[in-house]
C-alpha atoms as a PDB file:
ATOM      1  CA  UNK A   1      91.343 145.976 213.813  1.00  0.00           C
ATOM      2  CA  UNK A   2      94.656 147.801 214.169  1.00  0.00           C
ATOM      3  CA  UNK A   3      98.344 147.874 213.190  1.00  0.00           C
ATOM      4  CA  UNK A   4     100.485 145.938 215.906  1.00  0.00           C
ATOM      5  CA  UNK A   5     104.147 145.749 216.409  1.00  0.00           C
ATOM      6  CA  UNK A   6     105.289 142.332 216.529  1.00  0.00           C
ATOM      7  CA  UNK A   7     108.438 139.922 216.235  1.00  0.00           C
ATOM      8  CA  UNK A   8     108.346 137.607 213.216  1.00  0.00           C
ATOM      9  CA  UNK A   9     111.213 135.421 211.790  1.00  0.00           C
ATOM     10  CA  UNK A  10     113.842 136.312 214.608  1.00  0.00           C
ATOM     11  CA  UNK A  11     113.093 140.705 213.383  1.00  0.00           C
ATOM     12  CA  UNK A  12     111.994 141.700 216.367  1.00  0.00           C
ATOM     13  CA  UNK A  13     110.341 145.101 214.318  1.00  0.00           C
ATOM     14  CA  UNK A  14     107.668 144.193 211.920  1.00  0.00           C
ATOM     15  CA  UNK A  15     104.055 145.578 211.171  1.00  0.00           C
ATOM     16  CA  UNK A  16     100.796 143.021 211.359  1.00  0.00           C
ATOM     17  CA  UNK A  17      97.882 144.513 209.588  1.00  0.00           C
ATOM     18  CA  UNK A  18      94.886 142.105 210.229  1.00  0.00           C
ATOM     19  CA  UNK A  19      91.002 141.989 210.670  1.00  0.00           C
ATOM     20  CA  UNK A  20      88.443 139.112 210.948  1.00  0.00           C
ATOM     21  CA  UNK A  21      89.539 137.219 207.438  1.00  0.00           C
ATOM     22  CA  UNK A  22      93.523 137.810 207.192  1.00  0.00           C
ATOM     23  CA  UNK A  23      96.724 138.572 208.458  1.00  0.00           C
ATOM     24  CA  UNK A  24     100.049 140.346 207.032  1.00  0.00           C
ATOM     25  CA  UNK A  25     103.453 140.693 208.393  1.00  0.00           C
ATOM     26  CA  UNK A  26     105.453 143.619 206.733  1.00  0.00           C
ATOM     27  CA  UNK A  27     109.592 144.057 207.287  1.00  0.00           C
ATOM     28  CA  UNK A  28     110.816 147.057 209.065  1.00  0.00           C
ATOM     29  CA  UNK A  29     114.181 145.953 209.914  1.00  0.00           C
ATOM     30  CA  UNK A  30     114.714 144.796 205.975  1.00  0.00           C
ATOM     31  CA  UNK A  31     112.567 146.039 202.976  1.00  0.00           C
ATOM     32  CA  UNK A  32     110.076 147.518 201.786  1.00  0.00           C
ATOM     33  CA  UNK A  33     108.960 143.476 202.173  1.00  0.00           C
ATOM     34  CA  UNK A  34     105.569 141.588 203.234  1.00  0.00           C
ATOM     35  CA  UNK A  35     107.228 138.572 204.463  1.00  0.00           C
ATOM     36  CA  UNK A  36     103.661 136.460 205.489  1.00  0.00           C
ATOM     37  CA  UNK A  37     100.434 136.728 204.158  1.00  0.00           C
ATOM     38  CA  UNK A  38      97.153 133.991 205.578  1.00  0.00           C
ATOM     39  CA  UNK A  39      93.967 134.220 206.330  1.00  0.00           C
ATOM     40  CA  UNK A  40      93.455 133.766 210.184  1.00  0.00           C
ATOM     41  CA  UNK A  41      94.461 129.967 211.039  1.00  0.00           C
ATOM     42  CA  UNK A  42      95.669 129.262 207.589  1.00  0.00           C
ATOM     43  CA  UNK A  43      98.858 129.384 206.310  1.00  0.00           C
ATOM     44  CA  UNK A  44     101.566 132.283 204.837  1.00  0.00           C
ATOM     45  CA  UNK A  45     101.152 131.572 201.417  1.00  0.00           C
ATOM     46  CA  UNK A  46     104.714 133.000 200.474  1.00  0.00           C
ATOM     47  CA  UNK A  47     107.476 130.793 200.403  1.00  0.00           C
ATOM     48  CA  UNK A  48     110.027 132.065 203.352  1.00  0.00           C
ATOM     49  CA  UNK A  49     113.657 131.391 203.157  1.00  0.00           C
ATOM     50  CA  UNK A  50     113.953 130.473 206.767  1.00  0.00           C
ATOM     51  CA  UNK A  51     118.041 130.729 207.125  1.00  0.00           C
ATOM     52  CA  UNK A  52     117.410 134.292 205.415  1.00  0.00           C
ATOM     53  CA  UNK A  53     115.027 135.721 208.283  1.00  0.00           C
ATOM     54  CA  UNK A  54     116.023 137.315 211.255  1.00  0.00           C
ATOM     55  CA  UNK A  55     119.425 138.974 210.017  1.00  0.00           C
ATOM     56  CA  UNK A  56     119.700 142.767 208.255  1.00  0.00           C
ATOM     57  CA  UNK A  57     122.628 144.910 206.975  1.00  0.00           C
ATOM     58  CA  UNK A  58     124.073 141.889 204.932  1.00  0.00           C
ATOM     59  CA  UNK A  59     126.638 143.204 201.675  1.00  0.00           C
ATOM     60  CA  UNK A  60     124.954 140.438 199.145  1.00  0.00           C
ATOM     61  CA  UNK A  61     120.830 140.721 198.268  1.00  0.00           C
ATOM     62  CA  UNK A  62     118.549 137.979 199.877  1.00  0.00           C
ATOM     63  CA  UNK A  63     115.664 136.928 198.676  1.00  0.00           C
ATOM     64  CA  UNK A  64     114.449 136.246 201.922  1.00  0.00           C
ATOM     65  CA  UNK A  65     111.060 135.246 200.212  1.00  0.00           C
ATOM     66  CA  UNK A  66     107.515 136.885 200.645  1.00  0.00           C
ATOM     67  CA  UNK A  67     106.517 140.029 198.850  1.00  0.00           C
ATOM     68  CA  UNK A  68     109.472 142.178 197.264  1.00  0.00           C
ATOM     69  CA  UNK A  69     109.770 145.174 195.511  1.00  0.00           C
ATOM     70  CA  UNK A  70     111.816 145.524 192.484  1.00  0.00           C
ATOM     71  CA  UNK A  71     112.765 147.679 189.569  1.00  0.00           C
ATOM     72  CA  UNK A  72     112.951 147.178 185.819  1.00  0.00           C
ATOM     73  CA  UNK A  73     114.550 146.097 183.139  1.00  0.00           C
ATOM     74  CA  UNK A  74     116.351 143.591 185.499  1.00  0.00           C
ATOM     75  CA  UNK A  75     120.105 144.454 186.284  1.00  0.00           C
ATOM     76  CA  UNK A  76     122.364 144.321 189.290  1.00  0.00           C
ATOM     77  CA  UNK A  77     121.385 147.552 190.026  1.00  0.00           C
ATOM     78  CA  UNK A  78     117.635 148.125 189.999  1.00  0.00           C
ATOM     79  CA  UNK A  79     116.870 144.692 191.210  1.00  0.00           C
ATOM     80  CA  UNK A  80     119.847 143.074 193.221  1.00  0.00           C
ATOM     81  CA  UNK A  81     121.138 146.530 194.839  1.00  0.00           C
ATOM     82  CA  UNK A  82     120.815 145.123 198.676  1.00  0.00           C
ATOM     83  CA  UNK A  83     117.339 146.076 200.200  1.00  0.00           C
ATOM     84  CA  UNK A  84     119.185 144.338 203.760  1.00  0.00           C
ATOM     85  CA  UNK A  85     118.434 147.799 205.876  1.00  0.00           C
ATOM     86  CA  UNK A  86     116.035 149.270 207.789  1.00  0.00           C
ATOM     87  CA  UNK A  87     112.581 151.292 206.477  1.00  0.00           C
ATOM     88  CA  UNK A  88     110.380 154.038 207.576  1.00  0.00           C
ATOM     89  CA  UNK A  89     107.174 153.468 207.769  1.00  0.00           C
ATOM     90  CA  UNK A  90     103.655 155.652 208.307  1.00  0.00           C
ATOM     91  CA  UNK A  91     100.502 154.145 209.425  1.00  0.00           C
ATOM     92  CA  UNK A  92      97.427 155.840 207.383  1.00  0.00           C
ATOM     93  CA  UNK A  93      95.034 153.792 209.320  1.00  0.00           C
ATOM     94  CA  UNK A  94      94.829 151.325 211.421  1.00  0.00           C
ATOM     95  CA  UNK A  95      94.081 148.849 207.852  1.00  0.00           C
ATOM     96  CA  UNK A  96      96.679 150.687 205.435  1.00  0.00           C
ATOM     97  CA  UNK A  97     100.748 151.203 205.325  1.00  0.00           C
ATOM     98  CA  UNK A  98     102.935 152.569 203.843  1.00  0.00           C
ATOM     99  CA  UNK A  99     107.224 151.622 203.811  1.00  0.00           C
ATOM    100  CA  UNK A 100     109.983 153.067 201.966  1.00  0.00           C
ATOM    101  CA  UNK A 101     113.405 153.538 202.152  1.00  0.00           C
ATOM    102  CA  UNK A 102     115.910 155.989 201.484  1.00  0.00           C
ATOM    103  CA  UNK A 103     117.559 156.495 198.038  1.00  0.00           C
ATOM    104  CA  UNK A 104     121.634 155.598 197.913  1.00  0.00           C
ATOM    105  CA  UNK A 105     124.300 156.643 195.073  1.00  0.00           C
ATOM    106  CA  UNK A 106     124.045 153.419 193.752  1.00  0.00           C
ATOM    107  CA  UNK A 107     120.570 153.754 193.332  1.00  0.00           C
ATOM    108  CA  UNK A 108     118.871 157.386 193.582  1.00  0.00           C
ATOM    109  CA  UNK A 109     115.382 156.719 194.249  1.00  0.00           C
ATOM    110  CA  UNK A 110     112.634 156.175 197.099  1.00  0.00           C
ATOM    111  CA  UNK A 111     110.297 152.676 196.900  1.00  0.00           C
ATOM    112  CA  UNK A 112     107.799 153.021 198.806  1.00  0.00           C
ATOM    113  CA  UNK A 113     105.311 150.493 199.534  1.00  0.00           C
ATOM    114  CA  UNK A 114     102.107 150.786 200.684  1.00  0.00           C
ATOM    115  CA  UNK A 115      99.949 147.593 201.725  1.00  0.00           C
ATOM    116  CA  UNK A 116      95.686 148.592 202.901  1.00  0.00           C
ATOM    117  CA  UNK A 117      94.053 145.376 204.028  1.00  0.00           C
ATOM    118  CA  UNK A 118      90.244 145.759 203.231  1.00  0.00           C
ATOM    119  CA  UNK A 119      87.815 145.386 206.396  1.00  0.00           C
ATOM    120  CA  UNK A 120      85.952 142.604 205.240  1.00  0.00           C
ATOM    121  CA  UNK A 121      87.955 140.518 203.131  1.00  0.00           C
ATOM    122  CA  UNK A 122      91.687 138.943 202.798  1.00  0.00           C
ATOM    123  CA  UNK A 123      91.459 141.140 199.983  1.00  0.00           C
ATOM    124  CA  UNK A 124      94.994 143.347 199.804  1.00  0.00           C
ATOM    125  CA  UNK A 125      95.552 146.846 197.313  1.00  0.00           C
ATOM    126  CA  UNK A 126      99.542 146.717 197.288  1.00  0.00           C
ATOM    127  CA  UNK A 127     100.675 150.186 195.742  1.00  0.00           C
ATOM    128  CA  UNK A 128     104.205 150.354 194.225  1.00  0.00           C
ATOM    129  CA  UNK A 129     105.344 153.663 193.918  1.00  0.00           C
ATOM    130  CA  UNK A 130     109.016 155.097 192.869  1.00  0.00           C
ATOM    131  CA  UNK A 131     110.482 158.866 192.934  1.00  0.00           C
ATOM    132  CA  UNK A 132     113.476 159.740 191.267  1.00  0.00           C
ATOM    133  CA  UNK A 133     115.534 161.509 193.620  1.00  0.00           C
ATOM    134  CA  UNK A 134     118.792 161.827 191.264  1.00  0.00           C
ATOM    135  CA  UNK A 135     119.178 165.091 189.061  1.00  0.00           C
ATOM    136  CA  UNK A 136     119.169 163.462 185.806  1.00  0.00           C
ATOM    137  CA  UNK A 137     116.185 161.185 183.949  1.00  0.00           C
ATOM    138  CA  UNK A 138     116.256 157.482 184.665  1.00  0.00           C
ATOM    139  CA  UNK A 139     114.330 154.902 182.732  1.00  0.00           C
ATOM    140  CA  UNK A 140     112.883 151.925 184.822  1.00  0.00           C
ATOM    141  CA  UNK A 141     109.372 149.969 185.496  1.00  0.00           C
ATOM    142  CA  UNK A 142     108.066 149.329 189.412  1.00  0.00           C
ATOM    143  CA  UNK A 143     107.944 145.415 189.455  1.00  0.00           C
ATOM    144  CA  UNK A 144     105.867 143.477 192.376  1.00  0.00           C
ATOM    145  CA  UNK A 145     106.913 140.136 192.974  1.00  0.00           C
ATOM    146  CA  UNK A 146     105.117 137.361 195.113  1.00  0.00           C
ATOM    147  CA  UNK A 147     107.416 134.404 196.023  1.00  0.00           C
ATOM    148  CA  UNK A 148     105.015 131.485 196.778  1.00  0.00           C
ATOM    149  CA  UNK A 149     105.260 128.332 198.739  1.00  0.00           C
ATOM    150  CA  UNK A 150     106.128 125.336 196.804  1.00  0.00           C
ATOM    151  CA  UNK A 151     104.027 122.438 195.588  1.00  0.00           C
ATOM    152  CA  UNK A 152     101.272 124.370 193.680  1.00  0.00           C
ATOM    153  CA  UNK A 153     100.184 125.356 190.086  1.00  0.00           C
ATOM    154  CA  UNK A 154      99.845 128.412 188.215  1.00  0.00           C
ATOM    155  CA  UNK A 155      96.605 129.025 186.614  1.00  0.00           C
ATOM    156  CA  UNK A 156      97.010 131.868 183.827  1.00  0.00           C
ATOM    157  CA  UNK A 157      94.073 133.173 181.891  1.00  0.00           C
ATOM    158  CA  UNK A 158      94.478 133.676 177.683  1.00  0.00           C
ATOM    159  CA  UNK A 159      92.536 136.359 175.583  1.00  0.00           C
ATOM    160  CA  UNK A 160      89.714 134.624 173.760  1.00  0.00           C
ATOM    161  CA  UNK A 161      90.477 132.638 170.340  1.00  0.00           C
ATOM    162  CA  UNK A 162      89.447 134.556 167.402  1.00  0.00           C
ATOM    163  CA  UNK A 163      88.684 132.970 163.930  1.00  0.00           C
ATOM    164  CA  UNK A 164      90.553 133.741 160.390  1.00  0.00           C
ATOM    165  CA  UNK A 165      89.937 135.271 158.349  1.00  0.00           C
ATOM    166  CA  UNK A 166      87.681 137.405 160.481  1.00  0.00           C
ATOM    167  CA  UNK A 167      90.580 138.272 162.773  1.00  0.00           C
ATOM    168  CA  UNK A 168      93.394 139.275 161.331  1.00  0.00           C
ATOM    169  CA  UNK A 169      95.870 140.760 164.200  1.00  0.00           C
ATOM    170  CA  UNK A 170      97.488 139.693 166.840  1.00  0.00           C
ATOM    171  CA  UNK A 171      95.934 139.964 169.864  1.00  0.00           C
ATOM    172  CA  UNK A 172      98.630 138.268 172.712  1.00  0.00           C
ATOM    173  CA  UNK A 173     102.201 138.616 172.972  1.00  0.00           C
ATOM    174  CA  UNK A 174     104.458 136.383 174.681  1.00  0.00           C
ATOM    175  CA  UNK A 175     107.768 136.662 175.801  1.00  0.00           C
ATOM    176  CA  UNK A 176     110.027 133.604 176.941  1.00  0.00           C
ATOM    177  CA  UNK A 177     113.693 134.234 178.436  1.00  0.00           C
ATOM    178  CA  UNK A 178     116.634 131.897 177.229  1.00  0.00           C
ATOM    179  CA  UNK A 179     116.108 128.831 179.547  1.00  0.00           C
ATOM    180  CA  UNK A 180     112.624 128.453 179.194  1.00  0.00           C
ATOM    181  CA  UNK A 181     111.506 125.320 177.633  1.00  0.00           C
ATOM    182  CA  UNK A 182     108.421 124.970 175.797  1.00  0.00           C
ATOM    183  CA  UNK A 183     108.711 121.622 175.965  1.00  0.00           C
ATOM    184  CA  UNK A 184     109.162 121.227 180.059  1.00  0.00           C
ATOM    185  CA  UNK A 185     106.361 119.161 180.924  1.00  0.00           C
ATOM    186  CA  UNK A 186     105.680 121.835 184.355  1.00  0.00           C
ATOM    187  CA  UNK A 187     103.799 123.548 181.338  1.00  0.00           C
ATOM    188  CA  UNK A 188     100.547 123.102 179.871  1.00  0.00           C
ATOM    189  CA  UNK A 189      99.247 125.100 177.126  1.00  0.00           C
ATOM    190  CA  UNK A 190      95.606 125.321 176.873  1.00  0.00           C
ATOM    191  CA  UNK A 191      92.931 127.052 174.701  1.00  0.00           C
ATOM    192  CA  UNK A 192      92.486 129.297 177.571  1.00  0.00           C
ATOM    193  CA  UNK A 193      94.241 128.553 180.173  1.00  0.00           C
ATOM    194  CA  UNK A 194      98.372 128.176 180.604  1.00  0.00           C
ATOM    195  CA  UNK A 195      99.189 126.003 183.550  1.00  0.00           C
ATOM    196  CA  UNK A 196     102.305 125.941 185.517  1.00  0.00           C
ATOM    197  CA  UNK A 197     103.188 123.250 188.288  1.00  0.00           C
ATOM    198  CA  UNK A 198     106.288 124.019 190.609  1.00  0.00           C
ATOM    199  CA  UNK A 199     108.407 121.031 191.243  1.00  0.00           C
ATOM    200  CA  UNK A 200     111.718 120.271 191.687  1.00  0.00           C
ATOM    201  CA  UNK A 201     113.426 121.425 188.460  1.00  0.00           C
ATOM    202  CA  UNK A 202     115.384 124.096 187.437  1.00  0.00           C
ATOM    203  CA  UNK A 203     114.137 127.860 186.228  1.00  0.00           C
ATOM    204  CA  UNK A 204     111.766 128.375 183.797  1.00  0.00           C
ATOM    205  CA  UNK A 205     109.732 131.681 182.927  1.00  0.00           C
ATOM    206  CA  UNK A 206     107.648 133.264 180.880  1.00  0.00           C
ATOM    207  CA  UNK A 207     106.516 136.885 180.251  1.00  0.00           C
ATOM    208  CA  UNK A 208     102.939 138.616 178.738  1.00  0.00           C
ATOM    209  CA  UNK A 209     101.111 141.134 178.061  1.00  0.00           C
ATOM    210  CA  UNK A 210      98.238 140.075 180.312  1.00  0.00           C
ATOM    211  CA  UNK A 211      95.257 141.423 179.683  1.00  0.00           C
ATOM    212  CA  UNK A 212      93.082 139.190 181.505  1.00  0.00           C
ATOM    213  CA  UNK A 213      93.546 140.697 184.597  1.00  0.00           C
ATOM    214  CA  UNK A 214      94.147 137.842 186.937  1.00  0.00           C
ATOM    215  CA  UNK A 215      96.018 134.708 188.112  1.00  0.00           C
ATOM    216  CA  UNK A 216      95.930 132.772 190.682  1.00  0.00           C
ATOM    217  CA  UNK A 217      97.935 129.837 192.751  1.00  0.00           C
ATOM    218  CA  UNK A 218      96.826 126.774 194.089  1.00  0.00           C
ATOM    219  CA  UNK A 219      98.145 124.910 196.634  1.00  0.00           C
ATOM    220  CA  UNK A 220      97.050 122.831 199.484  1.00  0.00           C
ATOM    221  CA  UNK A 221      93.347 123.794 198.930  1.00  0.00           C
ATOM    222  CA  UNK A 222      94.528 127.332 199.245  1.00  0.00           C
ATOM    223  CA  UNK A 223      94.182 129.848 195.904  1.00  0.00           C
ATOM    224  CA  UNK A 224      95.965 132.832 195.954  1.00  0.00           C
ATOM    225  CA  UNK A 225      94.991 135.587 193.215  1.00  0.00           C
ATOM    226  CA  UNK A 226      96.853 138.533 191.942  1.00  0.00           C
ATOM    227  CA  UNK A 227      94.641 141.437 189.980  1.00  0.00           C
ATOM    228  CA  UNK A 228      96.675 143.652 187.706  1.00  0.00           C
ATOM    229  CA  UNK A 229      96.451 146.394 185.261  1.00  0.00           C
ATOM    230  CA  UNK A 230      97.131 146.448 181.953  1.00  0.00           C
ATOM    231  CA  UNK A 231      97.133 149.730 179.333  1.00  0.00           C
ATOM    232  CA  UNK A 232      97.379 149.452 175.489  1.00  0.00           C
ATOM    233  CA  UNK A 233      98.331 152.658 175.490  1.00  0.00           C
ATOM    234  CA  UNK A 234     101.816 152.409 177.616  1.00  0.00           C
ATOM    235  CA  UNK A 235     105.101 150.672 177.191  1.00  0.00           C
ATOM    236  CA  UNK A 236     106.073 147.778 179.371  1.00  0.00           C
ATOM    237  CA  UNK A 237     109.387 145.914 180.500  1.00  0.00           C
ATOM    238  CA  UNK A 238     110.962 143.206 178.617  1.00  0.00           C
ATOM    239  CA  UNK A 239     109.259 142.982 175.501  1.00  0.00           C
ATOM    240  CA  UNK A 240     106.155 144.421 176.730  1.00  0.00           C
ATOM    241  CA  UNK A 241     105.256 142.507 179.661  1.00  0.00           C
ATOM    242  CA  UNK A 242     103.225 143.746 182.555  1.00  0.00           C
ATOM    243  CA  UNK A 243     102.832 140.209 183.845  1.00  0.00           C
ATOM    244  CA  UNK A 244     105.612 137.210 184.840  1.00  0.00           C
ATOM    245  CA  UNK A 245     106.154 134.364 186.344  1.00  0.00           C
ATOM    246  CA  UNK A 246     109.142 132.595 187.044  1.00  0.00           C
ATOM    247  CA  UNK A 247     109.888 129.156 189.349  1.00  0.00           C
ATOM    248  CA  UNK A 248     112.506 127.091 190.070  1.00  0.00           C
ATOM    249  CA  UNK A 249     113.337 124.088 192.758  1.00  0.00           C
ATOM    250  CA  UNK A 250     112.156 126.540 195.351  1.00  0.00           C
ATOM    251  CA  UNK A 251     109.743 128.490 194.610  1.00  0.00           C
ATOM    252  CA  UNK A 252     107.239 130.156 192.334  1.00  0.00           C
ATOM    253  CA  UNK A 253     106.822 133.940 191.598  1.00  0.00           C
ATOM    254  CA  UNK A 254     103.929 135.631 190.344  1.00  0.00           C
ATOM    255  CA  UNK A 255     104.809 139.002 189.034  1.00  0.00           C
ATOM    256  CA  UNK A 256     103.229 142.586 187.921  1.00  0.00           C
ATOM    257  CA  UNK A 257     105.010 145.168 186.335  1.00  0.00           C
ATOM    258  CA  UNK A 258     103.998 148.721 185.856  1.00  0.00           C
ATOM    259  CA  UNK A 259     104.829 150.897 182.936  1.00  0.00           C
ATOM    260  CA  UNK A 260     108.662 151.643 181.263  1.00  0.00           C
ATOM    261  CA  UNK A 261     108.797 155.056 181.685  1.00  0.00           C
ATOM    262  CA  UNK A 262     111.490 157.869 181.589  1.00  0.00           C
ATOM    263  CA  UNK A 263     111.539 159.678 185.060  1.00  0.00           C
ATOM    264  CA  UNK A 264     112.020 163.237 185.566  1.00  0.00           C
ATOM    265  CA  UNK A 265     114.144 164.223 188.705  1.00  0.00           C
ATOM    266  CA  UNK A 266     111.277 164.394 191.161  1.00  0.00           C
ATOM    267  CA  UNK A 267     109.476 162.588 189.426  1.00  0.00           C
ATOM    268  CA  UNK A 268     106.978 159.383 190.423  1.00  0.00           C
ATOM    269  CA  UNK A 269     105.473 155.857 188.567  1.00  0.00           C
ATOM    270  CA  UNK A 270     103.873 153.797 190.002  1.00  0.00           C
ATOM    271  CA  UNK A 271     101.399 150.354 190.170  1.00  0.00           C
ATOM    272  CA  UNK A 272      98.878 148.680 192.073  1.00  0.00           C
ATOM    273  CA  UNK A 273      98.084 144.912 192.277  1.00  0.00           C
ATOM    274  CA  UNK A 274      95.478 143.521 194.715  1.00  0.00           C
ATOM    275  CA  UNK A 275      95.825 140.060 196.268  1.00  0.00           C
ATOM    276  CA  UNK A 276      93.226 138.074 197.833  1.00  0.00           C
ATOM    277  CA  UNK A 277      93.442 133.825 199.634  1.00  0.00           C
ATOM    278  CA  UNK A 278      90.931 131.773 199.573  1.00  0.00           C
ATOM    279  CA  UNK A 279      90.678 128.662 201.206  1.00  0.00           C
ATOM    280  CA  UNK A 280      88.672 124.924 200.754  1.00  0.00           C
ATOM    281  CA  UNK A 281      89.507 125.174 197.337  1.00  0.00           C
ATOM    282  CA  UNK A 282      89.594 122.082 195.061  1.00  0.00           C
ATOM    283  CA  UNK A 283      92.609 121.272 193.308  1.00  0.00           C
ATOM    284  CA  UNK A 284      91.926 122.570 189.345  1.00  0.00           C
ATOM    285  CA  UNK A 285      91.201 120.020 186.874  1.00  0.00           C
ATOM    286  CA  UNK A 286      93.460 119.283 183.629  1.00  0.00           C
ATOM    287  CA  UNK A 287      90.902 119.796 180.909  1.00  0.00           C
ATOM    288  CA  UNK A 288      90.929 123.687 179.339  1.00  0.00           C
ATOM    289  CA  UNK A 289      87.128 123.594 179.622  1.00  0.00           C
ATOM    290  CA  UNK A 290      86.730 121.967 183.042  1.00  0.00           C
ATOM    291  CA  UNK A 291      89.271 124.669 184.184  1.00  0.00           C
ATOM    292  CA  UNK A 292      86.627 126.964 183.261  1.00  0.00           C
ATOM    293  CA  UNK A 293      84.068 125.898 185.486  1.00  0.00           C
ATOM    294  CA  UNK A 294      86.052 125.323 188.031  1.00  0.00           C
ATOM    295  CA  UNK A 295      87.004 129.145 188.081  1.00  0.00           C
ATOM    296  CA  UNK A 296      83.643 129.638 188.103  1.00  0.00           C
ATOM    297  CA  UNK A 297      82.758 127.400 191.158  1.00  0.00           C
ATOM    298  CA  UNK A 298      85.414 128.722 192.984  1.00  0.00           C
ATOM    299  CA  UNK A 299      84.711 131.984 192.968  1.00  0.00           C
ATOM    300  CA  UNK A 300      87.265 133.967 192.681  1.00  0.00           C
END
């Protein structure tokens, strides 16, 4: 086990962290991104944008694809300010990174990154950490997203029913953005389970205030599951979300937002998400109930 150097996508600079169970290939020339994430002989589970790899220092911001780090609320600052130029990186060990890059006027702060692949396990702690390096307050969220491959479904845990009149508040919110369709047949909407297939249609997404803890991706007998944290006590982006998803023709994104907060010059806030593949996986059933089980069986 140790950190290599290696050429990926045409960038001849990237970091592979890897051990018996997975592999990850983190940006240096372009970033802070993961662009590939597999367990040993499987496949990257992110969706790449192939014509995107391979080039830096472009004026416009590319998705590019894999693992990205954003900013909240969403604007053409915090999230589409270009992240086209080189990082600096540390290795803590020869199973943990960290990448970050330099604040800019347009944006005064320092992401940094920092990705520690567990020794026996694909199992991945992905810490998302921003400073304010500008001398007045600013108010913004870290946001995590994970741009996967296409062809799978979303599989999206609910809080348990209650009964009335025993239960009297609400205990889910849920947040849909202008496009969505609740009546886009990509969505199912279960008892306990939501269900979202990407396919060849145009966006759709959906916001919550998960606090279930997980979801996970299917596709191709592989399952991909994000962990994430949730606090009654704190504030979240859009509404109140610390979990979204969004897909379109191309892609699916599974995302994890970390508190709306005010930041103090010098100031940090930060999140941390863990990922982990798994692979011979059935395809999940359509039933609410059979979903269940099959969570169960799986193992995950």
């Amino acid at each position: 086990m140790a950190v290599d150097y290696v050429s990926f996508g045409g960038w001849k600079n990237n970091l592979r962290l890897s051990n018996a169970h997975a592999e990850l290939i983190i940006t240096l020339d372009v970033g802070p991104r993961v662009i590939s994430y597999r367990t040993l002989g499987g496949e990257n589970v992110f969706k790449v944008f192939e014509d995107q790899l391979g080039v830096t220092e472009e004026s416009e911001w590319k998705s590019r694809g894999g693992h990205r780090f954003w900013l909240a609320p969403e604007d053409e600052v915090r999230s589409y300010i270009p992240d086209n130029s080189t990082v600096e990186h540390r290795v803590i060990s020869p199973l943990e990174v960290e990448v970050n890059n330099a604040p800019t006027d347009q944006l005064p702060v320092r992401k940094t990154l920092t990705i520690a692949l567990d020794a026996n396990s694909t199992r991945v702690t992905a810490t998302h950490r921003v400073e304010n390096c500008d001398a007045t307050s600013l108010t913004l969220a870290t946001w995590g997203l994970s741009v996967l491959a296409p062809g799978g479904i979303e599989i999206i845990p609910l809080a348990p029913l209650g009964e009335h009149p025993r239960d009297l508040l609400p205990n889910r919110r849920m947040i849909l953005w202008p496009y969505t369709d609740m009546a886009d047949p990509r969505w199912s909407w279960g008892q306990q389970f939501i269900t979202l297939r990407q396919t060849g249609a145009p966006p759709t997404k959906l916001g919550l205030a998960h606090r279930e803890h997980w979801i996970a991706y299917h596709r191709d007998r592989s399952m991909f599951v994000k962990e994430i944290d949730f606090s009654a006590t704190e504030e979240y982006p859009d509404g109140g979300c610390n979990f979204e998803t969004f897909t379109n023709e191309e892609m699916l994104e599974v995302e994890a937002l970390g508190p709306l907060v005010e930041l103090a010059p010098g100031a940090t806030t930060q999140h941390t998400e863990h990922w982990q593949v798994f692979e011979n996986i059935d395809a999940p059933p359509k039933s609410d109930t059979a979903i269940a089980a099959w969570v169960r069986k799986s193992g995950f």
